[in-house]
PDB file of N, CA and C in Angstrom:
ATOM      1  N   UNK A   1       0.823  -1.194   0.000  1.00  0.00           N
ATOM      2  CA  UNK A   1       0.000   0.000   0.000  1.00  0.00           C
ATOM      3  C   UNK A   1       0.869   1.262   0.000  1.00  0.00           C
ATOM      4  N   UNK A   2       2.001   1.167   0.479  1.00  0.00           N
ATOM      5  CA  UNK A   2       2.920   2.518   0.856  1.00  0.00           C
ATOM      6  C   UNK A   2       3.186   1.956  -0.418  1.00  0.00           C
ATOM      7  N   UNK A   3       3.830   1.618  -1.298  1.00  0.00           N
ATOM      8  CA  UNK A   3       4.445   1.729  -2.538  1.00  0.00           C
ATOM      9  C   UNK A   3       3.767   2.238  -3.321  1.00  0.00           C
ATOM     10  N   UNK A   4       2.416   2.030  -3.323  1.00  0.00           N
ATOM     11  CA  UNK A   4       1.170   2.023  -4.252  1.00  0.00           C
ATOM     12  C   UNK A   4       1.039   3.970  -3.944  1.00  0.00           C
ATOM     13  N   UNK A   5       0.758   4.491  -2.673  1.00  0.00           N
ATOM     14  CA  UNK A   5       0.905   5.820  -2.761  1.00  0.00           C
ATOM     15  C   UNK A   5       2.100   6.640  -2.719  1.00  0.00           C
ATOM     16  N   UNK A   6       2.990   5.789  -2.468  1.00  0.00           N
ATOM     17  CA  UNK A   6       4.465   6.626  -2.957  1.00  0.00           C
ATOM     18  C   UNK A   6       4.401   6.927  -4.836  1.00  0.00           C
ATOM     19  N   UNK A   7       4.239   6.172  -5.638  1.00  0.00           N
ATOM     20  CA  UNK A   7       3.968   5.747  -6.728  1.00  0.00           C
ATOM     21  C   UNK A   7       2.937   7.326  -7.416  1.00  0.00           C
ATOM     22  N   UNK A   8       1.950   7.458  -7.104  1.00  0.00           N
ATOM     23  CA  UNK A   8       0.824   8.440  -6.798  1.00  0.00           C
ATOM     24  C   UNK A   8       1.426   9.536  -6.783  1.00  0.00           C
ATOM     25  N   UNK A   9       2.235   9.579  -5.209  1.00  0.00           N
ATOM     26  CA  UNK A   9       2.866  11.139  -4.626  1.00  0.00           C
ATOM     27  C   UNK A   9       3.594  11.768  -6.064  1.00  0.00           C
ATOM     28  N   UNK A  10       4.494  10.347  -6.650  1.00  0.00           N
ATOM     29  CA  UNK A  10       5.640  11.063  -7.735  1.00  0.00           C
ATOM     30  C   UNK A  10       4.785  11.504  -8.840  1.00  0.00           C
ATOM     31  N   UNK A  11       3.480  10.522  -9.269  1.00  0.00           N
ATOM     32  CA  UNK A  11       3.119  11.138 -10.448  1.00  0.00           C
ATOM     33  C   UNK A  11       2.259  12.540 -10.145  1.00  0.00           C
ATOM     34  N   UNK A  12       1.714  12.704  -8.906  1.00  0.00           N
ATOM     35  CA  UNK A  12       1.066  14.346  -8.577  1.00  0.00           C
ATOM     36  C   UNK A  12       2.502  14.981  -8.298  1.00  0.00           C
ATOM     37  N   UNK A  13       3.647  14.753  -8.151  1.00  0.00           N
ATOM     38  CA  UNK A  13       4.696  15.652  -7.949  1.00  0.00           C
ATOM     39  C   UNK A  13       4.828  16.459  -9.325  1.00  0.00           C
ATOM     40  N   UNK A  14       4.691  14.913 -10.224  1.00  0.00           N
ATOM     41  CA  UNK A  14       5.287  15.761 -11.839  1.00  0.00           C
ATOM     42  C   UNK A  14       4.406  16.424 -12.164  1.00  0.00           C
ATOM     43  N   UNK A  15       3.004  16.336 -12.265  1.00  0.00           N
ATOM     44  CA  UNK A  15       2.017  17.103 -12.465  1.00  0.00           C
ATOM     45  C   UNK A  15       2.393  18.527 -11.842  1.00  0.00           C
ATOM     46  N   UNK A  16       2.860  18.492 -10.456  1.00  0.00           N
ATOM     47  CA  UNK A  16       2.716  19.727  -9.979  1.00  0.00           C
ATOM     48  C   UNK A  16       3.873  20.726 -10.801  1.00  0.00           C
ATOM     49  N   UNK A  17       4.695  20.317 -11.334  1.00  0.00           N
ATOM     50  CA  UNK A  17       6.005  20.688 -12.112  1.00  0.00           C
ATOM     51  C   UNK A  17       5.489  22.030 -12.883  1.00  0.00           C
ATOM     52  N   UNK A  18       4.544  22.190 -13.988  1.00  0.00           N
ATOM     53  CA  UNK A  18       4.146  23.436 -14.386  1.00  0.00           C
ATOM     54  C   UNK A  18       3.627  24.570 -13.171  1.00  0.00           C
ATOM     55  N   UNK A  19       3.116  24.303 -12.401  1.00  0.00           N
ATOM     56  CA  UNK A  19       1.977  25.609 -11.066  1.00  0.00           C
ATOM     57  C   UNK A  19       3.488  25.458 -10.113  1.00  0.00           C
ATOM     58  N   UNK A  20       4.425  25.291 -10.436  1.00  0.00           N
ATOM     59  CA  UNK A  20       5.282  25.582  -8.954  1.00  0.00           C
ATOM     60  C   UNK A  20       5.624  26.837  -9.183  1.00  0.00           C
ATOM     61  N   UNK A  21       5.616  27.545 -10.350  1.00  0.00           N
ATOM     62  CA  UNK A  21       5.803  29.521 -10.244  1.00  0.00           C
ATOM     63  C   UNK A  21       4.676  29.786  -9.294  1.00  0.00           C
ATOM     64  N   UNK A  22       3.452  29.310  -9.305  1.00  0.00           N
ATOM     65  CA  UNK A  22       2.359  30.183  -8.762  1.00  0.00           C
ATOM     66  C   UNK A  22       2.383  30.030  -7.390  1.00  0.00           C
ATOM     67  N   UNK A  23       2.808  29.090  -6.823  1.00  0.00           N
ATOM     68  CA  UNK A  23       2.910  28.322  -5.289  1.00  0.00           C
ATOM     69  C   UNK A  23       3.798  29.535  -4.974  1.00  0.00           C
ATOM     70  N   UNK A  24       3.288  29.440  -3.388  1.00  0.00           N
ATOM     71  CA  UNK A  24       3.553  30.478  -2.848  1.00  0.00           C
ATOM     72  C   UNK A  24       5.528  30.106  -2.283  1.00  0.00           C
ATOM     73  N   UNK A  25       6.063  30.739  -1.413  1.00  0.00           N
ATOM     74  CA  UNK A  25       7.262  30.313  -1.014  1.00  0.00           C
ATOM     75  C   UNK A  25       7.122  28.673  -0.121  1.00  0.00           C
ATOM     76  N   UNK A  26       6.352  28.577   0.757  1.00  0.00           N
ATOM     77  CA  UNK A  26       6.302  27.916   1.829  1.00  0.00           C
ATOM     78  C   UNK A  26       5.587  26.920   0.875  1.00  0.00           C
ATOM     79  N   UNK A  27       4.884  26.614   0.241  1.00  0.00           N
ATOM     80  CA  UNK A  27       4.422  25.334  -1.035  1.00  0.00           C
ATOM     81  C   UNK A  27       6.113  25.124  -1.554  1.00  0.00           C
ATOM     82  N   UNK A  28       6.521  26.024  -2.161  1.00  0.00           N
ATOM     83  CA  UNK A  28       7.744  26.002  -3.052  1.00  0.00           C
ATOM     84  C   UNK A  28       9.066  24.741  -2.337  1.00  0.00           C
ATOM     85  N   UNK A  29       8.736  25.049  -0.778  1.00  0.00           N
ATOM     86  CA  UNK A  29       9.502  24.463   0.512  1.00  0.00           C
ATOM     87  C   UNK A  29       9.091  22.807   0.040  1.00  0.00           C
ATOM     88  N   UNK A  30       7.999  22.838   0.753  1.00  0.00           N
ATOM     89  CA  UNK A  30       7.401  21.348   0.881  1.00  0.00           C
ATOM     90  C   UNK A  30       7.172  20.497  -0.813  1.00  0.00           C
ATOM     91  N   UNK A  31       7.593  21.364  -1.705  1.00  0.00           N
ATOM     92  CA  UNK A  31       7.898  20.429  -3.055  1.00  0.00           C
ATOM     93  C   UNK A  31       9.529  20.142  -3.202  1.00  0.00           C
ATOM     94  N   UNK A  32       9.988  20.921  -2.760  1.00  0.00           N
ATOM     95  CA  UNK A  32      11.146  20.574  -2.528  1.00  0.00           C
ATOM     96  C   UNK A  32      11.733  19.381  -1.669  1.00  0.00           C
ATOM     97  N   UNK A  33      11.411  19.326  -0.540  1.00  0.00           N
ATOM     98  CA  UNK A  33      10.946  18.234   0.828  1.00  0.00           C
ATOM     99  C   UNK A  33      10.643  17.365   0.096  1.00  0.00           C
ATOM    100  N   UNK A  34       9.747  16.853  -0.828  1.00  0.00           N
ATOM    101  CA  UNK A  34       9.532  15.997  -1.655  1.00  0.00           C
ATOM    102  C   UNK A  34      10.385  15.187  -2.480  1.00  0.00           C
ATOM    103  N   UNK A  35      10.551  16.501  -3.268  1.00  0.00           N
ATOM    104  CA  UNK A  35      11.666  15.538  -4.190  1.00  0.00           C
ATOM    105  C   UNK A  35      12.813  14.889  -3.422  1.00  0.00           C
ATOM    106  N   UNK A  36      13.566  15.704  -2.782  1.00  0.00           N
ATOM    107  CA  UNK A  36      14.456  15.060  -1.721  1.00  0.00           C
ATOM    108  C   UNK A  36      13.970  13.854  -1.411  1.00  0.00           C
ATOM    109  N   UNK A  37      12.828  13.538  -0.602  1.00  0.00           N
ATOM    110  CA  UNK A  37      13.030  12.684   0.002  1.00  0.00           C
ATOM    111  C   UNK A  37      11.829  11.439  -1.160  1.00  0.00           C
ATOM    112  N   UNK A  38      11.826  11.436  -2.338  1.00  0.00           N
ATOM    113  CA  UNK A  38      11.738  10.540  -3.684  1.00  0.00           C
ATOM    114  C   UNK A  38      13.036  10.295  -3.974  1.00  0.00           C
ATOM    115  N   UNK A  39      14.044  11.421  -3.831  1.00  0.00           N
ATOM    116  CA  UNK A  39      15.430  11.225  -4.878  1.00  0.00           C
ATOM    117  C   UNK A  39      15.688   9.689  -4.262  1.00  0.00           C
ATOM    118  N   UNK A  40      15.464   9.920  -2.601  1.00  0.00           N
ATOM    119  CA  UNK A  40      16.073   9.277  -1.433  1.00  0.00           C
ATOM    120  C   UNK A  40      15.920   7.699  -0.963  1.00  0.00           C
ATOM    121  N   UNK A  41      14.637   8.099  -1.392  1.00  0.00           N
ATOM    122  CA  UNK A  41      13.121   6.950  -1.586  1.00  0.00           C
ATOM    123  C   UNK A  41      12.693   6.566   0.036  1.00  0.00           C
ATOM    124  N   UNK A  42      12.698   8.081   0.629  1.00  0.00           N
ATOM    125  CA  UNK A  42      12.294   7.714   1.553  1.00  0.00           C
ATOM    126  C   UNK A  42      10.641   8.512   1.342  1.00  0.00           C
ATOM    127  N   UNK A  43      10.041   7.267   1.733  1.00  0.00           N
ATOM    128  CA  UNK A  43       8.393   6.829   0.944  1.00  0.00           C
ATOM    129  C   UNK A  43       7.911   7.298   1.889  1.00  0.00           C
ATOM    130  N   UNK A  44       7.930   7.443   3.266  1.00  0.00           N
ATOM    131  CA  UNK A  44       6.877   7.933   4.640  1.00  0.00           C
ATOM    132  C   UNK A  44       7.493   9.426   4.532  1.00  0.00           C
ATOM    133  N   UNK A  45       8.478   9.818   4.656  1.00  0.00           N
ATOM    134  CA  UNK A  45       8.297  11.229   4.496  1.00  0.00           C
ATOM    135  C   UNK A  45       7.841  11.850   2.967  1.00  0.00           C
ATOM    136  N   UNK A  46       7.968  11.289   2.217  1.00  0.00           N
ATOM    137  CA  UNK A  46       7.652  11.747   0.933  1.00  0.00           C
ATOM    138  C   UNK A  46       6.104  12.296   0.627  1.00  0.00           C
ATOM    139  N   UNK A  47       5.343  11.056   1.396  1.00  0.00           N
ATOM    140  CA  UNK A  47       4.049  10.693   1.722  1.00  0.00           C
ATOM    141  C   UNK A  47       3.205  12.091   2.550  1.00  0.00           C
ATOM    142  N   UNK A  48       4.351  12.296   3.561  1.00  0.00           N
ATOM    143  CA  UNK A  48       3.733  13.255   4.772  1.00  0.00           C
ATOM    144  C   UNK A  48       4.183  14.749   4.352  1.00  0.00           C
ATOM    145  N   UNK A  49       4.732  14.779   3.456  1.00  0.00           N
ATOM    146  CA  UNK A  49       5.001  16.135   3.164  1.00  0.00           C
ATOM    147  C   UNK A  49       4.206  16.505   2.211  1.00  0.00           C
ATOM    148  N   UNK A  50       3.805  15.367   1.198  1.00  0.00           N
ATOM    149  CA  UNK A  50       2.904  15.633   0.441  1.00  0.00           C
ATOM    150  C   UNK A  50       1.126  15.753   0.889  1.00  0.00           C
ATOM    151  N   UNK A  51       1.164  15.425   1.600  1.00  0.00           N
ATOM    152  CA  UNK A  51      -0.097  15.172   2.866  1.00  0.00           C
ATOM    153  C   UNK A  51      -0.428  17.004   3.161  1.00  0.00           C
ATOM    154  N   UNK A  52       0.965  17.473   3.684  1.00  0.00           N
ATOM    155  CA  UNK A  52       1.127  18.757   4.057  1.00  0.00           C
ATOM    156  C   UNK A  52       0.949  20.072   2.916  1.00  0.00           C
ATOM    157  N   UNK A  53       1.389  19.688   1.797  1.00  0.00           N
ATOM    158  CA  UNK A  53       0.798  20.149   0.963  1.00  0.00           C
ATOM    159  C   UNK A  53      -0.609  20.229   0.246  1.00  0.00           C
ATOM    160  N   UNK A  54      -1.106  19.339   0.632  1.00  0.00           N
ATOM    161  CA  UNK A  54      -2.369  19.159  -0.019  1.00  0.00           C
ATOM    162  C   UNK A  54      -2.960  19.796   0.917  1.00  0.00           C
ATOM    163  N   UNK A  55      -2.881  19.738   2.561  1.00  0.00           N
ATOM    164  CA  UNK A  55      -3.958  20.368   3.400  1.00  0.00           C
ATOM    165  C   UNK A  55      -3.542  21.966   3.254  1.00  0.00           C
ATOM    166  N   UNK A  56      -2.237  22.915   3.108  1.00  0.00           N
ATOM    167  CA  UNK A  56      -2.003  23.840   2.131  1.00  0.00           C
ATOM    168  C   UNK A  56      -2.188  24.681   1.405  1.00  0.00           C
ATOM    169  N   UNK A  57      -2.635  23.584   0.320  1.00  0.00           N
ATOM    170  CA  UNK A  57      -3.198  24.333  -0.949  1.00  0.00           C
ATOM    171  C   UNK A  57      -4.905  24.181  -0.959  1.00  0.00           C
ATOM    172  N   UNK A  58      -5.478  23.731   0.285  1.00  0.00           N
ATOM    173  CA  UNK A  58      -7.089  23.567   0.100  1.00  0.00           C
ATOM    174  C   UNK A  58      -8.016  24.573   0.600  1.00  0.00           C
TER     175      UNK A  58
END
């Protein structure tokens, strides 16, 4: 199941790739946090930062 939404996180990461001009600084942070921790493959923080973004941007 964690693979299955790690999997998810990367393809809404790339999606997010065009709107990261519009994101504010502190979004700009936690996509960053991301990739890092995909480069890393660490899947629970990848997960929770992306978590953090989504509650964020809503």
């Amino acid at each position: 199941m964690l693979a299955q939404k790690f999997d998810l996180a990367v393809v809404n990461l790339i999606k997010l790739k065009p709107l990261i001009e519009e994101l504010g600084q502190y979004d700009k942070l936690l996509v960053n946090k991301v990739r890092i921790a995909v480069c890393q493959k660490y899947k629970t923080e990848a997960l929770k930062q992306i978590s953090l973004l989504q509650k964020n941007r809503s």
